[in-house]
Protein backbone atom coordinates (compact mmCIF):
# COMPACT_ATOMS: atom_id res chain seq x y z
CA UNK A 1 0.00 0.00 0.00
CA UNK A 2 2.38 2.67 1.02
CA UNK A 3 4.28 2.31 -2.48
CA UNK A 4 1.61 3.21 -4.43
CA UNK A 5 0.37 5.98 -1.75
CA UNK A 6 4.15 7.57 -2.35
CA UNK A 7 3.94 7.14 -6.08
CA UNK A 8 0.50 8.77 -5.82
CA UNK A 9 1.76 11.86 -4.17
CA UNK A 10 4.63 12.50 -6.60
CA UNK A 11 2.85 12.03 -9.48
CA UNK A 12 0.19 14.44 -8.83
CA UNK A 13 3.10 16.96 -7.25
CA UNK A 14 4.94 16.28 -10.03
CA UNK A 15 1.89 16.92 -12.85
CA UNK A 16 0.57 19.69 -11.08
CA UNK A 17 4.18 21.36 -11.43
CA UNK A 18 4.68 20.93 -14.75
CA UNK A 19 0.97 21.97 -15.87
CA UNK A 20 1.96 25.25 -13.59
CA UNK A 21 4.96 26.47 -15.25
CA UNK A 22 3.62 25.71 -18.71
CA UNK A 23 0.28 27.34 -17.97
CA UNK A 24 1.73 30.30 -16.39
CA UNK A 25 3.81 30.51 -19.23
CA UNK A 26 0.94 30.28 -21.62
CA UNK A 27 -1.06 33.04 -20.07
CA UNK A 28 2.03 35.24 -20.30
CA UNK A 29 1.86 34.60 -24.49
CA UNK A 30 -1.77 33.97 -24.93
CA UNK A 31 -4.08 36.38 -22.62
CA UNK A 32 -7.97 35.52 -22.98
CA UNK A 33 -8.35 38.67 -21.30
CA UNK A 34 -6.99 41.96 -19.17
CA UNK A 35 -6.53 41.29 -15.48
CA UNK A 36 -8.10 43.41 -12.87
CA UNK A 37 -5.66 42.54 -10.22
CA UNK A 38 -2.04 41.49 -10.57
CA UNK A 39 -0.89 38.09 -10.08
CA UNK A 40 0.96 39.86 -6.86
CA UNK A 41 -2.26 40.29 -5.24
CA UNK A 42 -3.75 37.23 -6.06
CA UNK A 43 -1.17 34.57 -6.32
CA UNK A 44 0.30 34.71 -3.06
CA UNK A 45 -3.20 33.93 -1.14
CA UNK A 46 -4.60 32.07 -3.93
CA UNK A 47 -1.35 29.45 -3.07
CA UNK A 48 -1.47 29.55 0.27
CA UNK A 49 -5.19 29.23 -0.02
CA UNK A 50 -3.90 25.66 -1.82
CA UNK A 51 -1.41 24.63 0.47
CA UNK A 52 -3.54 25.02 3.31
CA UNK A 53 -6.23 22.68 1.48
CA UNK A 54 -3.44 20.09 0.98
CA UNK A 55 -2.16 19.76 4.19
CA UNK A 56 -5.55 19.74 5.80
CA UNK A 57 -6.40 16.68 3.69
CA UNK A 58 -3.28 15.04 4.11
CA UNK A 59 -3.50 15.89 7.97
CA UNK A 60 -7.10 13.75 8.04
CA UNK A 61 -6.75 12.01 4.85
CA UNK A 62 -3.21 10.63 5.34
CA UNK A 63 -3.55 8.09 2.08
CA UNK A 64 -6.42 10.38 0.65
CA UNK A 65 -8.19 8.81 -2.21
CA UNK A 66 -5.45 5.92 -3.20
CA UNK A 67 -5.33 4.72 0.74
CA UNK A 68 -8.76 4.60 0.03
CA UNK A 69 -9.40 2.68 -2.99
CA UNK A 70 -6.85 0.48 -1.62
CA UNK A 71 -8.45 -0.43 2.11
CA UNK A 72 -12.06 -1.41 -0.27
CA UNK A 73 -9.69 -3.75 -2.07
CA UNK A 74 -8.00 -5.54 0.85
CA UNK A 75 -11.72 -5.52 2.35
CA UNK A 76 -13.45 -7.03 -1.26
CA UNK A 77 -15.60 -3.74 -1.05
CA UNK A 78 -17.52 -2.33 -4.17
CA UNK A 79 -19.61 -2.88 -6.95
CA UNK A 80 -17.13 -3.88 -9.86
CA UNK A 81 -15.53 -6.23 -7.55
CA UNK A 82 -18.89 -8.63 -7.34
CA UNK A 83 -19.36 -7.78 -10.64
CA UNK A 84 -16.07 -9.25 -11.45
CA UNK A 85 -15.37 -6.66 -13.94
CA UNK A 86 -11.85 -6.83 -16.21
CA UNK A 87 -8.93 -4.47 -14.73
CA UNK A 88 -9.11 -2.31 -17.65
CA UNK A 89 -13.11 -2.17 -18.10
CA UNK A 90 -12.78 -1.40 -14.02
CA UNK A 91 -10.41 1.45 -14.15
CA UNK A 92 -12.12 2.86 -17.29
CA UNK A 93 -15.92 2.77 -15.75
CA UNK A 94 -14.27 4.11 -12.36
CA UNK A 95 -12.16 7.41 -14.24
CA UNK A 96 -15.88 8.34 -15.96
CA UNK A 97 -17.74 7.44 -12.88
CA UNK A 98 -15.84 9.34 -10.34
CA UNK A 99 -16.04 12.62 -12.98
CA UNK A 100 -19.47 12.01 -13.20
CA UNK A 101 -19.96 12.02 -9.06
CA UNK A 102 -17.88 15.03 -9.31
CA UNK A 103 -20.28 16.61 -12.14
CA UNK A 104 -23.29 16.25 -9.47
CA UNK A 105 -21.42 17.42 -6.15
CA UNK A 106 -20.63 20.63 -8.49
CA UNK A 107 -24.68 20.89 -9.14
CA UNK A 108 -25.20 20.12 -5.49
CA UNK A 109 -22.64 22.98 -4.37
CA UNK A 110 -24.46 25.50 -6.51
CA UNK A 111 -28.07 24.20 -5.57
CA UNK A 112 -27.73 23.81 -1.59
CA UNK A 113 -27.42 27.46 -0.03
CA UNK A 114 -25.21 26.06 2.79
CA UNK A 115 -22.94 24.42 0.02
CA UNK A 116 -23.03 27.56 -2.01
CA UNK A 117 -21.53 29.49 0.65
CA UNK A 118 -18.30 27.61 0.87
CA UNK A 119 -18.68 27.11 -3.17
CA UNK A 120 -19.03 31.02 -3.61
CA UNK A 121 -15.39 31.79 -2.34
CA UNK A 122 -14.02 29.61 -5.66
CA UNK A 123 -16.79 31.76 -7.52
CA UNK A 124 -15.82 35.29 -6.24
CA UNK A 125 -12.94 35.57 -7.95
CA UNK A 126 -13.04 38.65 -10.37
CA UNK A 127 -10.55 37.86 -12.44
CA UNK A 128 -10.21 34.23 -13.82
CA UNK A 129 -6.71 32.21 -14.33
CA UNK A 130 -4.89 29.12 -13.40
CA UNK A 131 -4.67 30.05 -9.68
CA UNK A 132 -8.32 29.84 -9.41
CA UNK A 133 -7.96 26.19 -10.06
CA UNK A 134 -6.33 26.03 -6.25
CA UNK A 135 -8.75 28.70 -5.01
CA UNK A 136 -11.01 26.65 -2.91
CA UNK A 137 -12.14 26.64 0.68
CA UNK A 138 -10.90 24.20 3.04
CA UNK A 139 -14.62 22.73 4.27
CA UNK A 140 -15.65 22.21 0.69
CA UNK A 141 -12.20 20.14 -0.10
CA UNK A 142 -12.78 17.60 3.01
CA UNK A 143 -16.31 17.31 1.96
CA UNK A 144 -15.35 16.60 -1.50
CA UNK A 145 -12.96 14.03 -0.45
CA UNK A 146 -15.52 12.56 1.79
CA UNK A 147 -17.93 12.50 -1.16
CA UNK A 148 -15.20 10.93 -3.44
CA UNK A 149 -14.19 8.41 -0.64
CA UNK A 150 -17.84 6.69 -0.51
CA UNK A 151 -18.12 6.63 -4.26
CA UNK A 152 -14.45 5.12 -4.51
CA UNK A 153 -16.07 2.35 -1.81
CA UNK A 154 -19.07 1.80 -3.41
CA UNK A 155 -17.83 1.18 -6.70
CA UNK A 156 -14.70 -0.68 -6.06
CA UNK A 157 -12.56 1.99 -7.91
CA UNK A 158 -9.02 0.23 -8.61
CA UNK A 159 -6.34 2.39 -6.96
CA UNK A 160 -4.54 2.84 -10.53
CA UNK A 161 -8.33 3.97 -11.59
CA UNK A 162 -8.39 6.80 -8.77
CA UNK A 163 -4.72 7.82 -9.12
CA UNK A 164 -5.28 8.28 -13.10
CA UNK A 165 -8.78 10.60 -12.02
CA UNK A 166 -7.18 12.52 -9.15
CA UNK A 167 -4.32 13.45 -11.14
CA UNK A 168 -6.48 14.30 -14.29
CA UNK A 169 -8.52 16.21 -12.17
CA UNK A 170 -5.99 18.34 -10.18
CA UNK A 171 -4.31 19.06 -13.77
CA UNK A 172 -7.61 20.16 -15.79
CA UNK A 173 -8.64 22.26 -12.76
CA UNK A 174 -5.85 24.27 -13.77
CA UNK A 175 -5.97 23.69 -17.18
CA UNK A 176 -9.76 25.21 -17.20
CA UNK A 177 -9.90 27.92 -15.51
CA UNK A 178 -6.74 29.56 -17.01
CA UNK A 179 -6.73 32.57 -18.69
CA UNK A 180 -5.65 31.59 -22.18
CA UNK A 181 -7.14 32.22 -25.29
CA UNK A 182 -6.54 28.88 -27.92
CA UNK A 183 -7.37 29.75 -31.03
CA UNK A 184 -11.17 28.87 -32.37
CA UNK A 185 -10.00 26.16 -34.31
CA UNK A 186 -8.03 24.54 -31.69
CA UNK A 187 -10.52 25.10 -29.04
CA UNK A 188 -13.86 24.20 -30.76
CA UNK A 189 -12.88 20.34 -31.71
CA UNK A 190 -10.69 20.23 -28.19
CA UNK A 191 -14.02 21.06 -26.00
CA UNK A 192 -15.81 17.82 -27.70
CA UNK A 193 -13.35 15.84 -25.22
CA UNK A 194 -12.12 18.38 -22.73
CA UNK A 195 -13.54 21.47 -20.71
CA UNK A 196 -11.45 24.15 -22.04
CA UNK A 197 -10.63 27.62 -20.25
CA UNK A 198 -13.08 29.18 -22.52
CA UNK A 199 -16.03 26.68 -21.84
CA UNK A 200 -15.58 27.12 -18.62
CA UNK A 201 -15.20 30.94 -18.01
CA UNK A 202 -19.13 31.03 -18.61
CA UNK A 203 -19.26 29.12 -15.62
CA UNK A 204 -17.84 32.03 -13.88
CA UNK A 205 -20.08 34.81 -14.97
CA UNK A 206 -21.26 37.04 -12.28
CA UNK A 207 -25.00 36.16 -14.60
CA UNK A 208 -26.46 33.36 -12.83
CA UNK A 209 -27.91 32.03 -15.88
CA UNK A 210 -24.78 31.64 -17.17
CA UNK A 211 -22.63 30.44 -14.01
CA UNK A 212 -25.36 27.56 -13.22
CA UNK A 213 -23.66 25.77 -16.72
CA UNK A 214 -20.99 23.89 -17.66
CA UNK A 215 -20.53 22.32 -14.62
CA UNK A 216 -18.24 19.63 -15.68
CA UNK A 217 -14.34 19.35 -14.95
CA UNK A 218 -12.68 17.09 -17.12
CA UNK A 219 -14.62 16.39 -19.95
CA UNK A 220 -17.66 18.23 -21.16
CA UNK A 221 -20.40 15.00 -21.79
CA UNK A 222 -22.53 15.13 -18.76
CA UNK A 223 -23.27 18.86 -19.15
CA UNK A 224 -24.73 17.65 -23.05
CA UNK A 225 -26.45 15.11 -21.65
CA UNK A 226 -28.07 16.59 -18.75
CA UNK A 227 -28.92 19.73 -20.72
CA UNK A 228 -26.08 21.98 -18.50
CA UNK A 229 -23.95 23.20 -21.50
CA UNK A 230 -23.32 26.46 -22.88
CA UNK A 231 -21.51 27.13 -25.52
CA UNK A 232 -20.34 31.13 -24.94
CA UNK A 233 -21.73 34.02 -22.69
CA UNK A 234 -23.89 36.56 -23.91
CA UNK A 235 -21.60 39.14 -23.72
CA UNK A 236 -18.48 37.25 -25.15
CA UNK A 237 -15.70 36.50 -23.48
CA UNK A 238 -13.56 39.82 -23.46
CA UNK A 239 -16.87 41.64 -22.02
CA UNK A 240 -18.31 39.08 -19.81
CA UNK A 241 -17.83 40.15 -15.58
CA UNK A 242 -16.89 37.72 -13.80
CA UNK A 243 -17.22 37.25 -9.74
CA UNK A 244 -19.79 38.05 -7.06
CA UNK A 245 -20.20 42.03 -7.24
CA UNK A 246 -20.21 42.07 -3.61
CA UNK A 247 -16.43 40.04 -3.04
CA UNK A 248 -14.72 41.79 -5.93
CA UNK A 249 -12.42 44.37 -3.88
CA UNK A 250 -8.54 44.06 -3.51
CA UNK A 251 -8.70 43.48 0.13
CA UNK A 252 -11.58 40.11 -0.94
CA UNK A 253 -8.59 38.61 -2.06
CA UNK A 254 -6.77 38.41 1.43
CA UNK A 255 -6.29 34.61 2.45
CA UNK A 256 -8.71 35.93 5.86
CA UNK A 257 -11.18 37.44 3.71
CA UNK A 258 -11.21 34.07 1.30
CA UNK A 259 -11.59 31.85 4.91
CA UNK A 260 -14.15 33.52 6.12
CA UNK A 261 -16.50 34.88 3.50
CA UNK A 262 -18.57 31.77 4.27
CA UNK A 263 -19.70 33.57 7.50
CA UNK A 264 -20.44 36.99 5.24
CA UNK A 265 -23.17 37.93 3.15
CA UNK A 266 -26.60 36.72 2.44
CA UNK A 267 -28.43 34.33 4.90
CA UNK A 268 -30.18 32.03 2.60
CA UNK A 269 -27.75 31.47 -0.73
CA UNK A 270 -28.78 30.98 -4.01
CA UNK A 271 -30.43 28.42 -6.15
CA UNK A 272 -30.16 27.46 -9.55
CA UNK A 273 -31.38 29.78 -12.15
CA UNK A 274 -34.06 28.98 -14.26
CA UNK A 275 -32.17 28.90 -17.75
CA UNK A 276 -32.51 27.18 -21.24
CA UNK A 277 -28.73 26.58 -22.24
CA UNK A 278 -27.52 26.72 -25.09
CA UNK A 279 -26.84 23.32 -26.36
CA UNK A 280 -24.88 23.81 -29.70
């Protein structure tokens, strides 16, 4: 077990480096769009923001979602396992399954006003680049890894299965919400297999029409099929605002501010706006 649990962490340190420094360095050539803030202000709370999220899960998680995958296997635990399904049909069905669980707790976090509120501090970001891939707050990473954890169980996820997702995962994140502009005819076939930064910017528009789509992370099939996909904003993307009005200030993007803007602002949340996407 502990092998693969070491392997695990260096692999997904080692990916989420690399897709860093060549992200960064494609925002630097390829701008979707003008900052508001500098990466000064951001960057340094945005990481620290990240850091504190990974040692918190590593603190009650100590073999986070490998350890887990691998204690249902020594136990027999899950689904494919009584289903006696091959090792490759297992590890593919368990990749698309956990995105898909992942799809819904998205949904969820926007739909449950109690959710929202720890959702809302990745949302009230007012500008939009790799950084908010890490920009999440600590309760809503422990109950994502709790939600992950009994899906990994009940399935029977193979620990190669959840160490190709987590890593995938951890890699689009910052992949899709950079702020780099691929040209149309890159990015139009690429989002038939793969949320891309501009699919996912509509996401986070300030309009809630538009920020209740494209809910998906990794690949952009369950918001077709469950009628969740937009294609652009209404405003394009150069004119779209992004954020929550209210959390758009320099000082919102203090590490304090970010931990406890849960506590702040309106007592019952939001809900998922009414909306006919686009589906083309």
């Amino acid at each position: 077990m502990e092998p693969l649990i070491g392997e695990e962490s260096w692999l997904r340190a080692g990916a989420l480096l690399a897709a860093f420094g060549l992200l960064a360095l494609a925002e630097g050539l390829l701008p979707r769009r003008r900052r508001q803030f500098s990466r000064r202000l951001r960057w340094p709370h945005h990481l620290a923001l990240g850091l504190l999220d990974l040692l918190l899960v590593r603190a009650l998680f100590p073999a986070a979602a490998v350890g887990v995958a691998l204690l249902a296997e020594a136990n027999g635990l899950g689904l494919l396992r009584l289903l006696e399904a091959p090792p490759a049909v297992a590890v593919l069905l368990s990749v698309l399954a956990l995105d898909l669980a992942v799809y819904f707790q998205h949904v969820l976090l926007h739909a449950v006003p109690v959710l929202w509120r720890l959702h809302r501090v990745h949302h009230a970001d007012p500008d939009l680049d790799l950084t908010t891939g890490l920009r999440f707050h600590p309760l809503e990473i422990l109950l994502s890894m709790l939600w992950k954890s009994a899906v990994i169980v009940a399935l029977g996820a193979p620990a190669l299965a959840v160490l190709v997702f987590e890593t995938l995962l951890a890699a689009c994140s910052l992949f899709n919400h950079a702020n780099l502009g691929l040209p149309s005819r890159l990015e139009r076939p690429l989002r038939l297999f793969l949320v891309t930064p501009d699919m996912h910017r509509v996401h986070h528009s300030a309009n809630p029409q538009e920020a209740d789509t494209n809910f998906g992370s990794t690949v952009p099939w369950w918001d077709r099929l469950f009628g969740t996909y937009r294609c652009d904003p209404r405003a394009g993307h150069e004119a779209m605002v992004l954020g929550i009005g209210r959390f758009d200030s320099a000082l919102e993007q203090r590490l304090d501010r970010l931990l406890l803007q849960p506590l702040r602002g309106e007592a019952g949340g939001r809900r998922l706006a009414r909306r006919r996407p686009a589906l083309h």
